[in-house]
C-alpha atoms as a PDB file:
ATOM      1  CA  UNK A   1     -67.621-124.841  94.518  1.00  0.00           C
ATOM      2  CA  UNK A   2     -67.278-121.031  95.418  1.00  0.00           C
ATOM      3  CA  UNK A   3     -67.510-120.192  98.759  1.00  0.00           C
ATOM      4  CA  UNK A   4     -70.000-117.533 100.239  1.00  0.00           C
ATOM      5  CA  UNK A   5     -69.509-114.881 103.086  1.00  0.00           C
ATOM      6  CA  UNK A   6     -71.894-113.712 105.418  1.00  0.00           C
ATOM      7  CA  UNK A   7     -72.751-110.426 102.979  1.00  0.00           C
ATOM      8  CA  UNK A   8     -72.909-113.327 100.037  1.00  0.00           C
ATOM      9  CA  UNK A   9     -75.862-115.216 102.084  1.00  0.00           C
ATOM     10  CA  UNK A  10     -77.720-112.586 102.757  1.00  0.00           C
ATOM     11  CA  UNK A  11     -77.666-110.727  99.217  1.00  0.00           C
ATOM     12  CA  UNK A  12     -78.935-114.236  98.154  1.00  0.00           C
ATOM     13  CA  UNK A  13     -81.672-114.780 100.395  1.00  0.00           C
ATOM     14  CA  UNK A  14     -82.972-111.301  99.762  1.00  0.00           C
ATOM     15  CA  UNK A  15     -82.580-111.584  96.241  1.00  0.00           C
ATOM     16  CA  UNK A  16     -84.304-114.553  95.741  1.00  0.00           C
ATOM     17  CA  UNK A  17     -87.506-113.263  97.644  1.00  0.00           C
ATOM     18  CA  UNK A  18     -87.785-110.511  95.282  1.00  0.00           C
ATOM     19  CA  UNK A  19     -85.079-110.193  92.197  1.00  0.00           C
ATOM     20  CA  UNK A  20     -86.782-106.861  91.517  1.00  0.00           C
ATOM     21  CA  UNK A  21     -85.566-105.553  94.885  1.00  0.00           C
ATOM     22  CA  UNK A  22     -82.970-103.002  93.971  1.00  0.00           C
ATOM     23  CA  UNK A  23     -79.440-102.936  94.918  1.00  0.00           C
ATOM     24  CA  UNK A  24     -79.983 -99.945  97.218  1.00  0.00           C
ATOM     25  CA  UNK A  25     -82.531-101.532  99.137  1.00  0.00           C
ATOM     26  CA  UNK A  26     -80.767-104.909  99.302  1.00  0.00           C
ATOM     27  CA  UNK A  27     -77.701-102.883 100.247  1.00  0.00           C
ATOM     28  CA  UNK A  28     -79.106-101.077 102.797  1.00  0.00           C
ATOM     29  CA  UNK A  29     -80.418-103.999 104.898  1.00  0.00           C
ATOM     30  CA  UNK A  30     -77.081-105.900 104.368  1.00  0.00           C
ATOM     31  CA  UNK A  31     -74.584-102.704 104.962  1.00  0.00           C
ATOM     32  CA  UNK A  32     -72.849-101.902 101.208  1.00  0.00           C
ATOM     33  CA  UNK A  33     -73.730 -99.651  98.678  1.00  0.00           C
ATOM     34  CA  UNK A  34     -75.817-100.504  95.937  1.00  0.00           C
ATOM     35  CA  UNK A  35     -73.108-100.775  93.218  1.00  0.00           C
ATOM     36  CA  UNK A  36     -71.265-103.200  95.885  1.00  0.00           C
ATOM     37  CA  UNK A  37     -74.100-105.282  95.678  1.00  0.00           C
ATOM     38  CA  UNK A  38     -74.628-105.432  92.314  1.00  0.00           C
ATOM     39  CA  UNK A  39     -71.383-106.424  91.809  1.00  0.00           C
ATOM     40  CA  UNK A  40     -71.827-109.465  94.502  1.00  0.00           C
ATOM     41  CA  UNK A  41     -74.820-110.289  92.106  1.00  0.00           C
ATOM     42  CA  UNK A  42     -72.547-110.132  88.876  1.00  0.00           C
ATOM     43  CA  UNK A  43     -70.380-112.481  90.674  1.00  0.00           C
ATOM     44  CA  UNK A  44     -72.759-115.020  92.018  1.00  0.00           C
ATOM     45  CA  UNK A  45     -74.246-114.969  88.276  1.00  0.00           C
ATOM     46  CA  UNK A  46     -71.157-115.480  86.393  1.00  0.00           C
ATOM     47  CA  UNK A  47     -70.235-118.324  89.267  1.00  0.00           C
ATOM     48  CA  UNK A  48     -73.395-120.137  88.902  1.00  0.00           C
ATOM     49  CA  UNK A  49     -74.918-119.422  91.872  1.00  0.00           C
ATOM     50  CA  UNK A  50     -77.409-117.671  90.338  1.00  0.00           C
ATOM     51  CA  UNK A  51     -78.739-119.642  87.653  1.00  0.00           C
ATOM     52  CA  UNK A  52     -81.600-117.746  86.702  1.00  0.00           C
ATOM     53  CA  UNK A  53     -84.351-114.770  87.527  1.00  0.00           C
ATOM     54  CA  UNK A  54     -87.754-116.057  86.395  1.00  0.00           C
ATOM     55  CA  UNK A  55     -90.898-115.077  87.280  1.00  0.00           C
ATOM     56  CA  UNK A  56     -93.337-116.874  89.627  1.00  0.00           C
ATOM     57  CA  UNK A  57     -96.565-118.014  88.545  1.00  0.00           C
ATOM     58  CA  UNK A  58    -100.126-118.929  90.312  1.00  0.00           C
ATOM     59  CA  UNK A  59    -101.015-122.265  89.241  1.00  0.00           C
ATOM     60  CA  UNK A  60    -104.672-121.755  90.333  1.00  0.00           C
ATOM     61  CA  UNK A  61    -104.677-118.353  88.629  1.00  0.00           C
ATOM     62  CA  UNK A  62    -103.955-120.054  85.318  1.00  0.00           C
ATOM     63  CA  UNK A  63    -106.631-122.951  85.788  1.00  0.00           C
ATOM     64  CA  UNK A  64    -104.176-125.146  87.520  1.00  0.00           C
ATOM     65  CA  UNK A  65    -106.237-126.941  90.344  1.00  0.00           C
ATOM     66  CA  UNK A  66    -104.571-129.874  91.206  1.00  0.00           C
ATOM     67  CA  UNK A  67    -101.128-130.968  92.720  1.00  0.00           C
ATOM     68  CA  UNK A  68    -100.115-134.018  92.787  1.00  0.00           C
ATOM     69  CA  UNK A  69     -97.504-135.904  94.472  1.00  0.00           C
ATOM     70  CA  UNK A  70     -97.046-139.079  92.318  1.00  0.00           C
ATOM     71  CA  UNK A  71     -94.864-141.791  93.854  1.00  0.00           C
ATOM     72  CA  UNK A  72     -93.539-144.560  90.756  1.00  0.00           C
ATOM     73  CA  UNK A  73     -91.891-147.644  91.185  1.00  0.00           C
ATOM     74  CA  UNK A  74     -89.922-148.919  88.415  1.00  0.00           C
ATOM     75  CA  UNK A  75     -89.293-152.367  87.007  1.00  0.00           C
ATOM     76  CA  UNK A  76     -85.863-151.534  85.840  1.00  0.00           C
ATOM     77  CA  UNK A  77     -84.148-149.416  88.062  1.00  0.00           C
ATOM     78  CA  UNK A  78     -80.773-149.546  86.369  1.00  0.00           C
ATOM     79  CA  UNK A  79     -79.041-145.674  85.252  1.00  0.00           C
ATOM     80  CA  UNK A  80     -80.173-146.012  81.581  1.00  0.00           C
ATOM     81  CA  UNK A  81     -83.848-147.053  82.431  1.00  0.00           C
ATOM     82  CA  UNK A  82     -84.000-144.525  85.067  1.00  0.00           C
ATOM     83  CA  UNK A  83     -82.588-142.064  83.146  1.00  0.00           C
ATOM     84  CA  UNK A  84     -84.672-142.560  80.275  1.00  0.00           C
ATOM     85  CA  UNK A  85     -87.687-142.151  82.513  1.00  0.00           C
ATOM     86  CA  UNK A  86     -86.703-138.910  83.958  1.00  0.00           C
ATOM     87  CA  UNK A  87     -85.762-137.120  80.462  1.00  0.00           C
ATOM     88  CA  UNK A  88     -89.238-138.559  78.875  1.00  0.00           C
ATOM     89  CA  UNK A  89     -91.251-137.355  82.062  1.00  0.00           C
ATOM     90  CA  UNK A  90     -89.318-134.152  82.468  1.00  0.00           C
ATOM     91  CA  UNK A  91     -90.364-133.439  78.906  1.00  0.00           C
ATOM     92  CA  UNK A  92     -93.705-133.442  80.060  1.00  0.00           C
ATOM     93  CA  UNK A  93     -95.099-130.036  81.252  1.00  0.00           C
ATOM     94  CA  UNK A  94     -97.245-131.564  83.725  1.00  0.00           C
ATOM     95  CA  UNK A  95     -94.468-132.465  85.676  1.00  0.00           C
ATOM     96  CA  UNK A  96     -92.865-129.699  87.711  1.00  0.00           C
ATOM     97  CA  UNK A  97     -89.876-131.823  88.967  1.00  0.00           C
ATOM     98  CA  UNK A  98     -88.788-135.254  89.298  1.00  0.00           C
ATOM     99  CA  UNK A  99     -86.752-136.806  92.525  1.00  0.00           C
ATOM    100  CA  UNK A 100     -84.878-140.283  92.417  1.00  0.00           C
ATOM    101  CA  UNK A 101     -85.716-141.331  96.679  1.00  0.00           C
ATOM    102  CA  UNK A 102     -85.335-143.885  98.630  1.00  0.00           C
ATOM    103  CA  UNK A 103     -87.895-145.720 100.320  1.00  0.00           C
ATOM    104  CA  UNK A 104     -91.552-147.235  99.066  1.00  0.00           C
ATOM    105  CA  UNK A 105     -91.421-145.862  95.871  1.00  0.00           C
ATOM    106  CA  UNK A 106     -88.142-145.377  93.531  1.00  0.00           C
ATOM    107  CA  UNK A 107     -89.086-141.486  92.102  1.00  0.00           C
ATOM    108  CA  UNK A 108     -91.639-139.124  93.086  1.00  0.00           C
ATOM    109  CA  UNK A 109     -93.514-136.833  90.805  1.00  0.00           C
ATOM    110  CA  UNK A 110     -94.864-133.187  91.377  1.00  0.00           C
ATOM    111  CA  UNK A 111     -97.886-133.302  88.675  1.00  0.00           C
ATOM    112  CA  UNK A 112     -99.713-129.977  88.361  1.00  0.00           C
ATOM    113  CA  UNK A 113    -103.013-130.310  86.173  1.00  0.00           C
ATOM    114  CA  UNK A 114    -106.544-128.800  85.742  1.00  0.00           C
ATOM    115  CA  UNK A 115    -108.289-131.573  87.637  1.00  0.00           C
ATOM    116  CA  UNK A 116    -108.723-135.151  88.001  1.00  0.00           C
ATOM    117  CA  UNK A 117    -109.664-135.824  83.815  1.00  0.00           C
ATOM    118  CA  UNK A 118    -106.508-133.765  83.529  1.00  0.00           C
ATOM    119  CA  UNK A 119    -104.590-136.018  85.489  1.00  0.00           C
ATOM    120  CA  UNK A 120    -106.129-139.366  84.466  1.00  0.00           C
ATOM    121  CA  UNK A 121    -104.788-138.187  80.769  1.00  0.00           C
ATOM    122  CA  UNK A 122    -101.484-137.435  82.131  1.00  0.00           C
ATOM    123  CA  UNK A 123    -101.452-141.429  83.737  1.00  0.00           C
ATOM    124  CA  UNK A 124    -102.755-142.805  80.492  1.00  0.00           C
ATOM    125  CA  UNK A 125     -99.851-141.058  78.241  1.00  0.00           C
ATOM    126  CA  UNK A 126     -96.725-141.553  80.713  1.00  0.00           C
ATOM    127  CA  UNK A 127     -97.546-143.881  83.308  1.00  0.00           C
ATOM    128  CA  UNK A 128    -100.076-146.494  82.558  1.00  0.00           C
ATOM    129  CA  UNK A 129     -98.600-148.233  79.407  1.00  0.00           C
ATOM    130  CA  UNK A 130     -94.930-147.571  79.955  1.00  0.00           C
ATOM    131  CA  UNK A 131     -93.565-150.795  80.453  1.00  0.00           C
ATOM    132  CA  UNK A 132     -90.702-149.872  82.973  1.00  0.00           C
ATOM    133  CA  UNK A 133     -94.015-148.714  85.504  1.00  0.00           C
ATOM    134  CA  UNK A 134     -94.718-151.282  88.123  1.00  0.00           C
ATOM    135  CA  UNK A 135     -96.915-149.227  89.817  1.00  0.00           C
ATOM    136  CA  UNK A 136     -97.538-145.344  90.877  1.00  0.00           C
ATOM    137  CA  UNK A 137     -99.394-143.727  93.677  1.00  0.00           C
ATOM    138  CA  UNK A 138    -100.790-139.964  93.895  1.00  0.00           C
ATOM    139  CA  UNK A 139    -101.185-137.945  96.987  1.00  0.00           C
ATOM    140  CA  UNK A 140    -102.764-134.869  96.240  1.00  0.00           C
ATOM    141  CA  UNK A 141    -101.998-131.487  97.573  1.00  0.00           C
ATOM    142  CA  UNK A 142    -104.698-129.961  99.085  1.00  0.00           C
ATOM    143  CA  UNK A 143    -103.463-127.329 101.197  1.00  0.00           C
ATOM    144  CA  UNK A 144    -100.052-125.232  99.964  1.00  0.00           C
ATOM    145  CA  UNK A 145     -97.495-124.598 102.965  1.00  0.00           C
ATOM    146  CA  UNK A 146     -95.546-122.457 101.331  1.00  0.00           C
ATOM    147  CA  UNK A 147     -94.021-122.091  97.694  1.00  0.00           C
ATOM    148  CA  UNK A 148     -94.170-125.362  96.340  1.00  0.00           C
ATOM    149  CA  UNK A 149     -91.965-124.213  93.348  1.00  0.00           C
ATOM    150  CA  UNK A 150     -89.248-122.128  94.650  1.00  0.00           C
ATOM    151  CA  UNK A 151     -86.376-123.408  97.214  1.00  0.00           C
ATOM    152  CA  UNK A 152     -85.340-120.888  99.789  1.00  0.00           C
ATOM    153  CA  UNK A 153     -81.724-120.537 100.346  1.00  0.00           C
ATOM    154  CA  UNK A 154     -80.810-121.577 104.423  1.00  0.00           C
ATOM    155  CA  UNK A 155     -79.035-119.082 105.956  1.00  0.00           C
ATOM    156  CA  UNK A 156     -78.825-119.391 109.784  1.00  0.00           C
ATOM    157  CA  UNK A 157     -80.471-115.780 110.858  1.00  0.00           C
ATOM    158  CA  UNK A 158     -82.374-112.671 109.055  1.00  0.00           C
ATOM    159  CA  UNK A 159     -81.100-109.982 111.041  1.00  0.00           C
ATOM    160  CA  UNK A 160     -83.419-107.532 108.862  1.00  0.00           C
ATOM    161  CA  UNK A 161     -86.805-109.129 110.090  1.00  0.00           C
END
């Protein structure tokens, strides 16, 4: 596991706000020069820090209406059968990730769709007649709190605002 500095952090968090940021500009809110920087950011990349620079989409802007939380309980909870369910719902591109939790339910779901039909078809493909589903639950999102699709790296202060 490579180990960050202070200068490391901070590229990072500015970075991933905005990978079109340039080097100068990232470089002059953390104190190096831009070719400093980008060589921080070659780094991080070829350590796997970086894993990728994608772009961010609008669900709603591409007739994406509904979010839904989906909590599934499993009959078979074993690695295969819970494997097996993550690769075959991960396949899916309704589902925007899949987490193995503790608790009531043994995975939950984050199910984006155009609206409830949408989502109804989604349960009759993958959920309804798969035999390893005792039972699932949806919550739906109804009010975004912030980027549902992009984890922001924790660094303990922004000293640049």
């Amino acid at each position: 596991m490579m180990t960050l500095d202070a200068l490391d952090k901070r590229i990072v968090a500015l970075y991933q706000e905005d990978t079109t940021r340039s080097g100068e500009l990232i470089g002059a809110h953390v104190g190096l020069s831009a070719a400093a920087v980008q060589r921080r950011l070659k780094r991080l990349r070829e350590q796997g820090v970086i894993l990728a620079e994608v772009a961010q989409l609008d669900p709603r802007a591409l007739g994406l209406h509904l979010t839904a939380l989906v909590h599934v309980d499993l009959v078979d909870e074993s690695a295969l059968a819970a494997g097996a369910f993550c690769k075959r719902l991960l396949a899916r591109p309704e589902v925007q990730q899949c987490y193995g939790v503790t608790g009531e339910a043994d995975y939950v779901l984050v199910v984006v769709v155009a609206d409830l039909p949408a989502y109804e078809a989604f349960c009759a493909a993958c959920l309804l007649h798969d035999a390893n589903v005792a039972a699932s639950r949806r919550r739906s999102c109804w009010m975004p709190c912030g980027a549902p699709d992009r984890w922001r790296f924790p660094i303990e202060h922004q000293p640049w605002g």
